[in-house]
PDB file of N, CA and C in Angstrom:
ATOM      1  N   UNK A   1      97.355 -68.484 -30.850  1.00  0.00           N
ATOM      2  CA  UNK A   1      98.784 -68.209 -30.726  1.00  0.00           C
ATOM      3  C   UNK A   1      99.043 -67.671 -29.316  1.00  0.00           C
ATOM      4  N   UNK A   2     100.261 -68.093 -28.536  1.00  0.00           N
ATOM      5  CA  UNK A   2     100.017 -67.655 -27.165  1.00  0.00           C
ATOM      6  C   UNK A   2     101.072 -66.635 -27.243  1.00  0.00           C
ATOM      7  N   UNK A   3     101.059 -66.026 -26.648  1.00  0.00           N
ATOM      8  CA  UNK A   3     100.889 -64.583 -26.288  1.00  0.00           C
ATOM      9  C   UNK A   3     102.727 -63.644 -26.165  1.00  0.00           C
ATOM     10  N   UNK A   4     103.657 -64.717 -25.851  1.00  0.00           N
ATOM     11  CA  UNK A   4     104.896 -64.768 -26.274  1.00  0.00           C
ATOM     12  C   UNK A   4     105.238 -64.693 -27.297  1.00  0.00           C
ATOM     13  N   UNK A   5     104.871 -65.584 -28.160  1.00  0.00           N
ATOM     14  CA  UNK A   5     105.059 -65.642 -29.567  1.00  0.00           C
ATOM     15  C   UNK A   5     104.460 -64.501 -30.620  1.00  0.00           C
ATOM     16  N   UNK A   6     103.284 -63.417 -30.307  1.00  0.00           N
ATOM     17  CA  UNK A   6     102.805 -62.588 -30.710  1.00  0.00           C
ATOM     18  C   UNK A   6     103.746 -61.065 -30.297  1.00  0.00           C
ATOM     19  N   UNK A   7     104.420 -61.329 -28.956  1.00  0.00           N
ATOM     20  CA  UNK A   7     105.353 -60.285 -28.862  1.00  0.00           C
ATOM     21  C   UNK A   7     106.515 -60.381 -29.204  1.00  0.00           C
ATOM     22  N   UNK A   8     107.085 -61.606 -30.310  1.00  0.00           N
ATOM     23  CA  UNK A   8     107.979 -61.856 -30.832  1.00  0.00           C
ATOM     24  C   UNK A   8     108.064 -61.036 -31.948  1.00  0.00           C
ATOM     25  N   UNK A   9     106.214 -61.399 -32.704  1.00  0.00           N
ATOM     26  CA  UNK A   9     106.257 -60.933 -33.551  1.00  0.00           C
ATOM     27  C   UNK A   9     106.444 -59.643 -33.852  1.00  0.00           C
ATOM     28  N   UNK A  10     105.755 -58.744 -32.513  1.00  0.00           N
ATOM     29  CA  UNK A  10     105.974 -57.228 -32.961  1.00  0.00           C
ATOM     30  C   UNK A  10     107.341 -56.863 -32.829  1.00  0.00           C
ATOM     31  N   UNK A  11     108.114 -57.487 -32.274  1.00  0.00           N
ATOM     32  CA  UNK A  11     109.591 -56.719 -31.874  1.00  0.00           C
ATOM     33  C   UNK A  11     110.317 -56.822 -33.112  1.00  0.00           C
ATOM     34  N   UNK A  12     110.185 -58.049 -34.082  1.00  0.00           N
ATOM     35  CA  UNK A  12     110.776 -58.311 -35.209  1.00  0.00           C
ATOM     36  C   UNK A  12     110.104 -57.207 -36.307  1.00  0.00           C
ATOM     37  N   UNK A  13     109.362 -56.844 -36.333  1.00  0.00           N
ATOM     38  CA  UNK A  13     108.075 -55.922 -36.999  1.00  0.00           C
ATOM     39  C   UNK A  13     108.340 -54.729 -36.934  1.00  0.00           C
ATOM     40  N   UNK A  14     108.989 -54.587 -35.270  1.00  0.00           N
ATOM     41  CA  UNK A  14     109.753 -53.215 -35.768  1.00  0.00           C
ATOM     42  C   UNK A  14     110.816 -53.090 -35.510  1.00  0.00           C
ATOM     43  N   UNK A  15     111.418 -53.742 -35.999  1.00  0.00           N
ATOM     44  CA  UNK A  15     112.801 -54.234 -36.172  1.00  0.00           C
ATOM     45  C   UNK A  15     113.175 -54.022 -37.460  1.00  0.00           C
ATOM     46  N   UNK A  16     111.552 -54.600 -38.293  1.00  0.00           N
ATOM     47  CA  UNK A  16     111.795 -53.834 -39.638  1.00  0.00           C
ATOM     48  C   UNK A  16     111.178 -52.357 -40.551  1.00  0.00           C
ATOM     49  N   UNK A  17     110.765 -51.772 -39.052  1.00  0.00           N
ATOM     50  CA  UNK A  17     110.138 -50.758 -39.315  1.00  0.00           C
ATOM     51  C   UNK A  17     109.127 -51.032 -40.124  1.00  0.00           C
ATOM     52  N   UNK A  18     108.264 -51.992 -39.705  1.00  0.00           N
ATOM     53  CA  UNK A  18     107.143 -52.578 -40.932  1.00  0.00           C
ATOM     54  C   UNK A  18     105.857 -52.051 -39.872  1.00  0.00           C
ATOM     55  N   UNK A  19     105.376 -50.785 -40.337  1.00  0.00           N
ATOM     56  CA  UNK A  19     104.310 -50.142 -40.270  1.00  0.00           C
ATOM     57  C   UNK A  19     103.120 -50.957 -40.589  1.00  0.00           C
ATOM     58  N   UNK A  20     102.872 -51.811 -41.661  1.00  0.00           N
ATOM     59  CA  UNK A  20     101.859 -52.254 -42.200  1.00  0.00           C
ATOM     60  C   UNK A  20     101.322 -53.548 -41.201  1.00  0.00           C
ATOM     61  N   UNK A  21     102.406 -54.070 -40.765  1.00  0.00           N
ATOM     62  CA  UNK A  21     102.429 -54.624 -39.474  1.00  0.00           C
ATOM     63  C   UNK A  21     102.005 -55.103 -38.445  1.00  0.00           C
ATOM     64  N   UNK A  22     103.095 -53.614 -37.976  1.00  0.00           N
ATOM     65  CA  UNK A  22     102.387 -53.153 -36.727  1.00  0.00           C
ATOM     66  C   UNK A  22     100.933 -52.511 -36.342  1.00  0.00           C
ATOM     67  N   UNK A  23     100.527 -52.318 -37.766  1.00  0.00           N
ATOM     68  CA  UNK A  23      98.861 -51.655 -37.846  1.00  0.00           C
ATOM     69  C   UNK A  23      97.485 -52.700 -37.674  1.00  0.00           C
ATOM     70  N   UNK A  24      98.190 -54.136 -38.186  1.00  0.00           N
ATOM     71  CA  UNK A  24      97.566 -55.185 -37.934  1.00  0.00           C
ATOM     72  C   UNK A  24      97.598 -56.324 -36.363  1.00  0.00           C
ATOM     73  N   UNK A  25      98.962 -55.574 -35.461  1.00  0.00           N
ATOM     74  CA  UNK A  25      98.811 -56.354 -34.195  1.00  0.00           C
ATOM     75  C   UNK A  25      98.132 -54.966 -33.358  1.00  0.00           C
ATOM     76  N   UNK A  26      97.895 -53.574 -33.825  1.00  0.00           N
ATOM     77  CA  UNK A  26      97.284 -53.109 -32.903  1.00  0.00           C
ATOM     78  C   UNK A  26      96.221 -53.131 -32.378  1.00  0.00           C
ATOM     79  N   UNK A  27      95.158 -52.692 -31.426  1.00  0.00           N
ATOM     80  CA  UNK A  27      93.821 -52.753 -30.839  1.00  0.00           C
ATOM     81  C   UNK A  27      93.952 -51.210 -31.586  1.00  0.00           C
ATOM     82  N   UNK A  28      92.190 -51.060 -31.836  1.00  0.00           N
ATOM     83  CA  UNK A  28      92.164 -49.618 -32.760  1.00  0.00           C
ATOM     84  C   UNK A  28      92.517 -48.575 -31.683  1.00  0.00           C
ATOM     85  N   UNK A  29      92.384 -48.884 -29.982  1.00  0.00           N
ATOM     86  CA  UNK A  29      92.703 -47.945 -28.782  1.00  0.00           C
ATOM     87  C   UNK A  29      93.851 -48.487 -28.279  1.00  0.00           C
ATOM     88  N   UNK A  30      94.918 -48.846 -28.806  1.00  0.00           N
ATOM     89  CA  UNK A  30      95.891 -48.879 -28.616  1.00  0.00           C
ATOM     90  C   UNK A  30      97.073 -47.687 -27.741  1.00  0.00           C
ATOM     91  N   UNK A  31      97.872 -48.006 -26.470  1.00  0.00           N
ATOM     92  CA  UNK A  31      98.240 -46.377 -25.602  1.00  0.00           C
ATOM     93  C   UNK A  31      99.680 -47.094 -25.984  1.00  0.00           C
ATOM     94  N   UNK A  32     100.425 -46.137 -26.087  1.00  0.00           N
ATOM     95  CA  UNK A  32     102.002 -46.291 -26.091  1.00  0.00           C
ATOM     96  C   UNK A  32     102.457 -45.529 -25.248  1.00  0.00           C
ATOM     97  N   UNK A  33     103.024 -45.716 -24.086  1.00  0.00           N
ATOM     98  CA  UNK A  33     103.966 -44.739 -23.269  1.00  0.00           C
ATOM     99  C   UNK A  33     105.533 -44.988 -22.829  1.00  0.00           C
ATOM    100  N   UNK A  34     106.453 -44.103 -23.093  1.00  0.00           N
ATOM    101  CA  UNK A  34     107.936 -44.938 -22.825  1.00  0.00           C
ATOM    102  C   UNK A  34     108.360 -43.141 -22.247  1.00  0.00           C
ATOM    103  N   UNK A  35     109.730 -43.190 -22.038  1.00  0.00           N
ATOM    104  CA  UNK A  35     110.334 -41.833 -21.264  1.00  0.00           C
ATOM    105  C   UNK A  35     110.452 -40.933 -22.079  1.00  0.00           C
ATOM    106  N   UNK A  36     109.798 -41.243 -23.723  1.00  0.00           N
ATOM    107  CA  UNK A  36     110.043 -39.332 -24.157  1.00  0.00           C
ATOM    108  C   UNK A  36     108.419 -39.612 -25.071  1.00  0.00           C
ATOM    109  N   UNK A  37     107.397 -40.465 -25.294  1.00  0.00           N
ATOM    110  CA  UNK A  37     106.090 -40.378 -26.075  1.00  0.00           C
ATOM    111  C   UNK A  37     105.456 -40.986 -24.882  1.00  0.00           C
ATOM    112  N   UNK A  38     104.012 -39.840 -25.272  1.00  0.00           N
ATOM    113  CA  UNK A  38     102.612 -40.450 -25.085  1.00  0.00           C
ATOM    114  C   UNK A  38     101.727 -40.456 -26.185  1.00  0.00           C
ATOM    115  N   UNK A  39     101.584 -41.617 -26.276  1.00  0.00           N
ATOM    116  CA  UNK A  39     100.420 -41.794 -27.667  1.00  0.00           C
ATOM    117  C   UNK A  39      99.353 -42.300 -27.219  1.00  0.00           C
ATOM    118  N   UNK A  40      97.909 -42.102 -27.802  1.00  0.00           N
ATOM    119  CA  UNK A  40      96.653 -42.623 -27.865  1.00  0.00           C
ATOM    120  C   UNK A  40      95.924 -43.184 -29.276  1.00  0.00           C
ATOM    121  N   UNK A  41      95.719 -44.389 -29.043  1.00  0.00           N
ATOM    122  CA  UNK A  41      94.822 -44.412 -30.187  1.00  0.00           C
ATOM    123  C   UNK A  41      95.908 -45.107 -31.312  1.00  0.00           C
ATOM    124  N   UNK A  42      95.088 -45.615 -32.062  1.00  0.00           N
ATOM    125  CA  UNK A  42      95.925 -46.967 -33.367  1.00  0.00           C
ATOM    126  C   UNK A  42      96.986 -45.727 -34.256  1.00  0.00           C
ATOM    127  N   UNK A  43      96.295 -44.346 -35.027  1.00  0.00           N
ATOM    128  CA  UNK A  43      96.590 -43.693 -35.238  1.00  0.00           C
ATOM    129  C   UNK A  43      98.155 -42.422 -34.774  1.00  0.00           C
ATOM    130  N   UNK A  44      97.799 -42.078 -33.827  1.00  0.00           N
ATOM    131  CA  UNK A  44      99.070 -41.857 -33.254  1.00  0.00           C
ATOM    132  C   UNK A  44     100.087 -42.645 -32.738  1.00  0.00           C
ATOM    133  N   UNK A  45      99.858 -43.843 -32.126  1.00  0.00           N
ATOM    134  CA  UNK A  45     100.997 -44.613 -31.933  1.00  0.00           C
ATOM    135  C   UNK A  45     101.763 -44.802 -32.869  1.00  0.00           C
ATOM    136  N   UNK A  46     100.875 -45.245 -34.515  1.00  0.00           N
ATOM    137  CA  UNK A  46     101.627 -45.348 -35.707  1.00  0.00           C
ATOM    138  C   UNK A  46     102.643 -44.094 -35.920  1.00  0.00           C
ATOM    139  N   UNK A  47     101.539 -43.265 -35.913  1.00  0.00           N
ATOM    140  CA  UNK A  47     102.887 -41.677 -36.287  1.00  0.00           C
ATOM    141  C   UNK A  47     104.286 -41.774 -34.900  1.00  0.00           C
ATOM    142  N   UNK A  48     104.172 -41.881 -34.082  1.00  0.00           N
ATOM    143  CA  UNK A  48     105.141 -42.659 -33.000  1.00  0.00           C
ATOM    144  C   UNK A  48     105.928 -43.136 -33.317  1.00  0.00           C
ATOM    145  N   UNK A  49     105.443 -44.382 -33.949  1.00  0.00           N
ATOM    146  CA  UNK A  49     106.762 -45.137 -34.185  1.00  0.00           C
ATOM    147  C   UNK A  49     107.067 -45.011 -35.681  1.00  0.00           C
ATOM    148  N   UNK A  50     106.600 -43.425 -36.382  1.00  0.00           N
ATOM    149  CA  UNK A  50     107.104 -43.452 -37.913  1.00  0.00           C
ATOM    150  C   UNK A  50     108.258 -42.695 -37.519  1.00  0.00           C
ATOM    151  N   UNK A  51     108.371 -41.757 -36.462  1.00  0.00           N
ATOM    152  CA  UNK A  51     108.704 -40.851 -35.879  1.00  0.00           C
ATOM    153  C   UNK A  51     110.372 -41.196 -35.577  1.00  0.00           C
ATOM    154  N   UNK A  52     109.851 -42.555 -34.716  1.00  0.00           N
ATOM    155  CA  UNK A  52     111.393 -43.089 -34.060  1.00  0.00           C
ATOM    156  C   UNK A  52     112.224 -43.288 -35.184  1.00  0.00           C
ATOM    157  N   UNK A  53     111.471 -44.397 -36.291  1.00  0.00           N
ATOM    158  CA  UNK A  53     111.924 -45.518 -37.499  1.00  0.00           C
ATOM    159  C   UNK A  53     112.551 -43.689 -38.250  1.00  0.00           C
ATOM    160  N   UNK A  54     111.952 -42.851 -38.359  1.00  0.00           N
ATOM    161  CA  UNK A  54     112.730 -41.792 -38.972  1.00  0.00           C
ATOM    162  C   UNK A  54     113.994 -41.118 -38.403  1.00  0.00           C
ATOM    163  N   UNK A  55     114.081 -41.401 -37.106  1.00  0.00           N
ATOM    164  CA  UNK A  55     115.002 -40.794 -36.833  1.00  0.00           C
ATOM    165  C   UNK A  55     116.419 -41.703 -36.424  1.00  0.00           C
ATOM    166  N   UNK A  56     116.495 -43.383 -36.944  1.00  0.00           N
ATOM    167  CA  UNK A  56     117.749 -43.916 -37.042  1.00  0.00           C
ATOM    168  C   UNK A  56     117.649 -44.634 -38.320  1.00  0.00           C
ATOM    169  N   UNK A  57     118.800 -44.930 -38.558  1.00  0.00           N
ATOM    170  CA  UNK A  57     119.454 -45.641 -39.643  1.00  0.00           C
ATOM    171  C   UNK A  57     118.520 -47.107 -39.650  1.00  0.00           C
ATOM    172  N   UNK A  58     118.826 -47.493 -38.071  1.00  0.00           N
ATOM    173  CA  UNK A  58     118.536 -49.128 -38.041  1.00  0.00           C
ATOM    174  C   UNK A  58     118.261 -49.420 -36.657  1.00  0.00           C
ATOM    175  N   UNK A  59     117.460 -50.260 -36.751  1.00  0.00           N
ATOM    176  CA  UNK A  59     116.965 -50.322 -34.841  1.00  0.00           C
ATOM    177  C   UNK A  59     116.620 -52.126 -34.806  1.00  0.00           C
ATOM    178  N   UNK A  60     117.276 -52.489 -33.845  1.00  0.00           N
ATOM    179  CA  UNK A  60     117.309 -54.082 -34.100  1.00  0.00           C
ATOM    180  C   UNK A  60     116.685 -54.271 -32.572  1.00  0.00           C
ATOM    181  N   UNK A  61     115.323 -55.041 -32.480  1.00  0.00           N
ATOM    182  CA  UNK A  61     115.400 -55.496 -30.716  1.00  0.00           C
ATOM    183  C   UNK A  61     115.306 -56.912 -30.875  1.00  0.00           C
ATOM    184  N   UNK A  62     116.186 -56.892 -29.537  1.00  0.00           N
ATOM    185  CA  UNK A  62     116.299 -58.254 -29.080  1.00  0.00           C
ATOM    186  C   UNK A  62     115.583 -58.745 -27.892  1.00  0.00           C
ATOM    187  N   UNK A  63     114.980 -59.522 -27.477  1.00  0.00           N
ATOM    188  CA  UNK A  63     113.847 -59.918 -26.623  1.00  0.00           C
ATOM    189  C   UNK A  63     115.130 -61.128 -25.839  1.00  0.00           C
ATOM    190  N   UNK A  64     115.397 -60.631 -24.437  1.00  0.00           N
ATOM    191  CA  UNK A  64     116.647 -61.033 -23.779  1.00  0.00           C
ATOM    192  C   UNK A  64     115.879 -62.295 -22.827  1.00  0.00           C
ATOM    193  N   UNK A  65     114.486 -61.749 -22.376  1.00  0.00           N
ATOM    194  CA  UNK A  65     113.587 -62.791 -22.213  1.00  0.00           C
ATOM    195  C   UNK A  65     112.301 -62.046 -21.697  1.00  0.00           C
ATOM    196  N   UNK A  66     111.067 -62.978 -21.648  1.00  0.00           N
ATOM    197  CA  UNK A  66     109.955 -62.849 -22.155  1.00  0.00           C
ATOM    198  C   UNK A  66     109.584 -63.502 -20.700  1.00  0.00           C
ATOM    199  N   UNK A  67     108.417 -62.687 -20.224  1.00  0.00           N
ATOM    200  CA  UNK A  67     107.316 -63.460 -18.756  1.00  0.00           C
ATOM    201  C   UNK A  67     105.867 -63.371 -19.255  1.00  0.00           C
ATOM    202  N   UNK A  68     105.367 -64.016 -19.117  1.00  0.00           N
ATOM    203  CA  UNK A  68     103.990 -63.793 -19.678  1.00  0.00           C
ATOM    204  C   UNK A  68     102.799 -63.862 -17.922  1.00  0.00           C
ATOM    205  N   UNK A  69     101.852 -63.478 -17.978  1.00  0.00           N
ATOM    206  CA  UNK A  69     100.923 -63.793 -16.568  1.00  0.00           C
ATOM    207  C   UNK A  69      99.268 -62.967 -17.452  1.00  0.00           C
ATOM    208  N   UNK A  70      98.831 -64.317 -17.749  1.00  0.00           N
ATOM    209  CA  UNK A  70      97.309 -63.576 -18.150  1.00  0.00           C
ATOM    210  C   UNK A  70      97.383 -62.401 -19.496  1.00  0.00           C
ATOM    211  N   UNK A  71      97.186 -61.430 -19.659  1.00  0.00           N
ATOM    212  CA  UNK A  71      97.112 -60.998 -21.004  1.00  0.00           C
ATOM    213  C   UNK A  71      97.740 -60.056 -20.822  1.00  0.00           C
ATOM    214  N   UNK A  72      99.232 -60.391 -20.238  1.00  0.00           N
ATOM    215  CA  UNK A  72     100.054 -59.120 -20.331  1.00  0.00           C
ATOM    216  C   UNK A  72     101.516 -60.131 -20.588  1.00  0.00           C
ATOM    217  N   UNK A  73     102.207 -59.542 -21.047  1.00  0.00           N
ATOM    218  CA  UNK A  73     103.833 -60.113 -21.272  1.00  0.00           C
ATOM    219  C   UNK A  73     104.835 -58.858 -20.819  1.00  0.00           C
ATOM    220  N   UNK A  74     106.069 -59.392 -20.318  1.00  0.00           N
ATOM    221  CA  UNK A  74     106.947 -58.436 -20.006  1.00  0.00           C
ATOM    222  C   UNK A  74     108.276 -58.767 -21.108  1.00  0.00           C
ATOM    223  N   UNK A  75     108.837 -58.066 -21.110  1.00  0.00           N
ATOM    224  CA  UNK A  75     109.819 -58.170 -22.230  1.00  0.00           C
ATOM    225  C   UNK A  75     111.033 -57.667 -21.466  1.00  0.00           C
ATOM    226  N   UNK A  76     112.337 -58.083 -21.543  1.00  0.00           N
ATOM    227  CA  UNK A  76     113.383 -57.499 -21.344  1.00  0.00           C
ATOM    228  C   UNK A  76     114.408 -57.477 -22.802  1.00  0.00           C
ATOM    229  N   UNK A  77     115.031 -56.155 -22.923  1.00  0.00           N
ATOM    230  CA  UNK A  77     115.575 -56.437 -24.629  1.00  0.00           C
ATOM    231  C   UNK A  77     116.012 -55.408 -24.473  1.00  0.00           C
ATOM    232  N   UNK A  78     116.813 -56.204 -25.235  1.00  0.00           N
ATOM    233  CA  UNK A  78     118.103 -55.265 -25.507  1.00  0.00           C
ATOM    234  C   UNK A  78     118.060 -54.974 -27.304  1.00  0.00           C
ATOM    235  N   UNK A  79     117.965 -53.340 -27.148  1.00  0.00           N
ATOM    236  CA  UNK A  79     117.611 -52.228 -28.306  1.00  0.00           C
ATOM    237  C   UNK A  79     118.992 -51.943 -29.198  1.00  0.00           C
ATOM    238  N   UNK A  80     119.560 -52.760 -30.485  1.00  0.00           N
ATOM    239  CA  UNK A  80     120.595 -52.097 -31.093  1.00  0.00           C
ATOM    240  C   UNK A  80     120.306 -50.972 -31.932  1.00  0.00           C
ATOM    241  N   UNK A  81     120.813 -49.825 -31.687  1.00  0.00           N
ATOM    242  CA  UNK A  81     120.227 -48.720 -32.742  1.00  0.00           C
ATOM    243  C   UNK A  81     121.646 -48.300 -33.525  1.00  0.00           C
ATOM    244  N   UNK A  82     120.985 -48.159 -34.745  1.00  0.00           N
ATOM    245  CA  UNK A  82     122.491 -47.937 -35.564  1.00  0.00           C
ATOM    246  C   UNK A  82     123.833 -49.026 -35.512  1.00  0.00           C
ATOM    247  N   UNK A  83     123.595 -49.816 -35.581  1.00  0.00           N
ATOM    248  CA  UNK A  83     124.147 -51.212 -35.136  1.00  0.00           C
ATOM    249  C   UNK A  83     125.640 -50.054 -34.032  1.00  0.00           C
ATOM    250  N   UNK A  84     125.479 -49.246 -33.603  1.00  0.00           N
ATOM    251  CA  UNK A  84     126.832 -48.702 -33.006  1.00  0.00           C
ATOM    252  C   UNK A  84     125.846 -48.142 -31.227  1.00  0.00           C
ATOM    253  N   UNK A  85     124.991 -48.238 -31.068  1.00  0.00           N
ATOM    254  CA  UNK A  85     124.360 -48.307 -29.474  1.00  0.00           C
ATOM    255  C   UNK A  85     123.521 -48.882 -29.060  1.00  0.00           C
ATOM    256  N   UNK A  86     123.332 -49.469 -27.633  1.00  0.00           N
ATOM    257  CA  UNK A  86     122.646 -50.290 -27.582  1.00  0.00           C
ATOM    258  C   UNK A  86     121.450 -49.684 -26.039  1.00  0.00           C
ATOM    259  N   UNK A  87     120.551 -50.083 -25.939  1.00  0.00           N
ATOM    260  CA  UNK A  87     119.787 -49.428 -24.911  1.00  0.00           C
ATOM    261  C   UNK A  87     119.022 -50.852 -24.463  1.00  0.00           C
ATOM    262  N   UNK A  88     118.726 -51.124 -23.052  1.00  0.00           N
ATOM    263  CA  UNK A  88     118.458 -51.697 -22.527  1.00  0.00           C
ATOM    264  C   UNK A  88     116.831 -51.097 -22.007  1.00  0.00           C
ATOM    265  N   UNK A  89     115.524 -51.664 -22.328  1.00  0.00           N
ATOM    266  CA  UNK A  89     114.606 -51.550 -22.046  1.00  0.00           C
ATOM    267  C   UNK A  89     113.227 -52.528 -21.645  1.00  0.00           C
ATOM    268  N   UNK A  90     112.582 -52.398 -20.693  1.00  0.00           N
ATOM    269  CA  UNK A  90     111.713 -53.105 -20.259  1.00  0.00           C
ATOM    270  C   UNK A  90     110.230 -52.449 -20.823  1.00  0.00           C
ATOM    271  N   UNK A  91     109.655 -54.075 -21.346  1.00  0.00           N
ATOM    272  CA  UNK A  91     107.979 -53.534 -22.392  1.00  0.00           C
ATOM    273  C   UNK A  91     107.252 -54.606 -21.609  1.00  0.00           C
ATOM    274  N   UNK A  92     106.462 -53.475 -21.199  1.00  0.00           N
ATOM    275  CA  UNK A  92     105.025 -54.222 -20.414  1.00  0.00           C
ATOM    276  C   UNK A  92     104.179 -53.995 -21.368  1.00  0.00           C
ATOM    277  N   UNK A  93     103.253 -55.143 -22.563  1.00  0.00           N
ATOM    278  CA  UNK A  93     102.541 -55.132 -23.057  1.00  0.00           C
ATOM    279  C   UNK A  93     101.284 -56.401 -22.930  1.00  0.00           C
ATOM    280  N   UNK A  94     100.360 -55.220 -22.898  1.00  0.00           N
ATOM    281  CA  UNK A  94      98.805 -55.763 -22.435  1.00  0.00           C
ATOM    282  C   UNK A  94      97.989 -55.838 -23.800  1.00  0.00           C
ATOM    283  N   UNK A  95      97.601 -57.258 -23.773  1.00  0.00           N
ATOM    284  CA  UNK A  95      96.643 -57.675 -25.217  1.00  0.00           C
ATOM    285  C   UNK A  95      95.651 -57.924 -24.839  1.00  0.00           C
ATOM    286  N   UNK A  96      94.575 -57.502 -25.779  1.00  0.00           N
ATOM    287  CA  UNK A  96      93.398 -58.080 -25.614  1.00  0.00           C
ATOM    288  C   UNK A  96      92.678 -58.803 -26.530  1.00  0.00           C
ATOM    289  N   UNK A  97      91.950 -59.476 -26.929  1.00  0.00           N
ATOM    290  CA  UNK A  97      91.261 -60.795 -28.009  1.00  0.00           C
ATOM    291  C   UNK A  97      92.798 -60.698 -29.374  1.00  0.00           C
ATOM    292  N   UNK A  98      93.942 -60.906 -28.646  1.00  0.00           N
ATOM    293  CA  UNK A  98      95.255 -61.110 -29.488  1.00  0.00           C
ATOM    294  C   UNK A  98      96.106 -59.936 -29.851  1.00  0.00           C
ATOM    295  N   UNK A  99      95.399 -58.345 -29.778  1.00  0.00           N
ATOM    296  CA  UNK A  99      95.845 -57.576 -30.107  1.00  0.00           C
ATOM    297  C   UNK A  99      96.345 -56.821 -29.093  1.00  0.00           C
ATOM    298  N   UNK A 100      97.950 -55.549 -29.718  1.00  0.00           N
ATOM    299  CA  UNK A 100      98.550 -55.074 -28.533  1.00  0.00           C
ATOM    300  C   UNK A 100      97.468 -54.119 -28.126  1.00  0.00           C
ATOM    301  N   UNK A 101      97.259 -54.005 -27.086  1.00  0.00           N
ATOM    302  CA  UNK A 101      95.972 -53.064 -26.340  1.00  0.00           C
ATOM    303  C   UNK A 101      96.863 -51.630 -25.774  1.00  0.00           C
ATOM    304  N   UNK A 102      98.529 -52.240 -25.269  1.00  0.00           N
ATOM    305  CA  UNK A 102      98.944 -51.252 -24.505  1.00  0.00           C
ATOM    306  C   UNK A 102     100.307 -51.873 -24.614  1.00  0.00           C
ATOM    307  N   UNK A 103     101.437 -50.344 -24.182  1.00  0.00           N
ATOM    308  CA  UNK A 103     102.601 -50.909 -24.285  1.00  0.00           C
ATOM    309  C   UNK A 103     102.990 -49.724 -23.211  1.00  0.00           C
ATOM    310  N   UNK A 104     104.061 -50.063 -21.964  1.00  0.00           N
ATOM    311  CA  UNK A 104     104.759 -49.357 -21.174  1.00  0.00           C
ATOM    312  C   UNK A 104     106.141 -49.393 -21.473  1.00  0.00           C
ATOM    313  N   UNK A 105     106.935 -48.843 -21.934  1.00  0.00           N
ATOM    314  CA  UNK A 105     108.457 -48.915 -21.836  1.00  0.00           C
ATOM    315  C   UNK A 105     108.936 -48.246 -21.117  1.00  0.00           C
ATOM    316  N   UNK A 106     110.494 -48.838 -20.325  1.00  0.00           N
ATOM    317  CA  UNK A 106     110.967 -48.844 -19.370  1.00  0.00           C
ATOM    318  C   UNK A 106     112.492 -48.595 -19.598  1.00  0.00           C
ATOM    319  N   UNK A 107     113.032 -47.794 -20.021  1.00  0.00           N
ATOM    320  CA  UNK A 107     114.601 -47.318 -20.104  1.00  0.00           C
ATOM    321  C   UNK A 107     115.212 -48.120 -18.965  1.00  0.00           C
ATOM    322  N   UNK A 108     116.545 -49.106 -18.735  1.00  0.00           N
ATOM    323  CA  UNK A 108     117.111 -49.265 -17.643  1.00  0.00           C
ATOM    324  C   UNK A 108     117.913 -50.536 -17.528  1.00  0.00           C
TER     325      UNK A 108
END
């Protein structure tokens, strides 16, 4: 599966706040970093994003478009939260043998 299409999948994944998921596209050393978490490890990233999924109603992303170069993809998307705001963010995510290895988010 190339490598676009796998970051389709996670955005829809947590889109539905589907933990079970997202536990299966992670690498077990999986890093999450964006402007308010640092996470390490398969484990905390999960509590991360139980964290966010707890604290709105509804979180919809939209993948505005997608670059791929070697085993990293960039994402531009646009974040509906609470179907009433919307946040504009950039995801640099790095895979390795298919799984997310790493994710940078980018407020902007």
């Amino acid at each position: 599966m190339n490598l676009e299409t796998l970051a389709e999948d996670y955005f829809e994944a947590f889109s539905h706040k589907d933990l079970d998921t997202l536990a299966l596209m992670f690498h077990d050393d999986v890093e999450l970093r964006d402007w308010d978490i640092s996470a390490e490890g398969i484990d905390e990233v999960l509590e991360a994003n139980q964290k966010i999924f707890d604290s709105v109603t509804s979180i919809k992303v939209t993948p505005d478009a997608l670059y791929s170069d070697g085993d990293t993809v960039i994402a531009e998307l646009s974040i509906d939260i609470n179907d009433d705001q919307v946040i504009w963010v950039v995801d640099v995510i790095k895979f390795e043998n298919d799984l997310i290895k790493s994710i940078r988010a980018y407020k902007g």
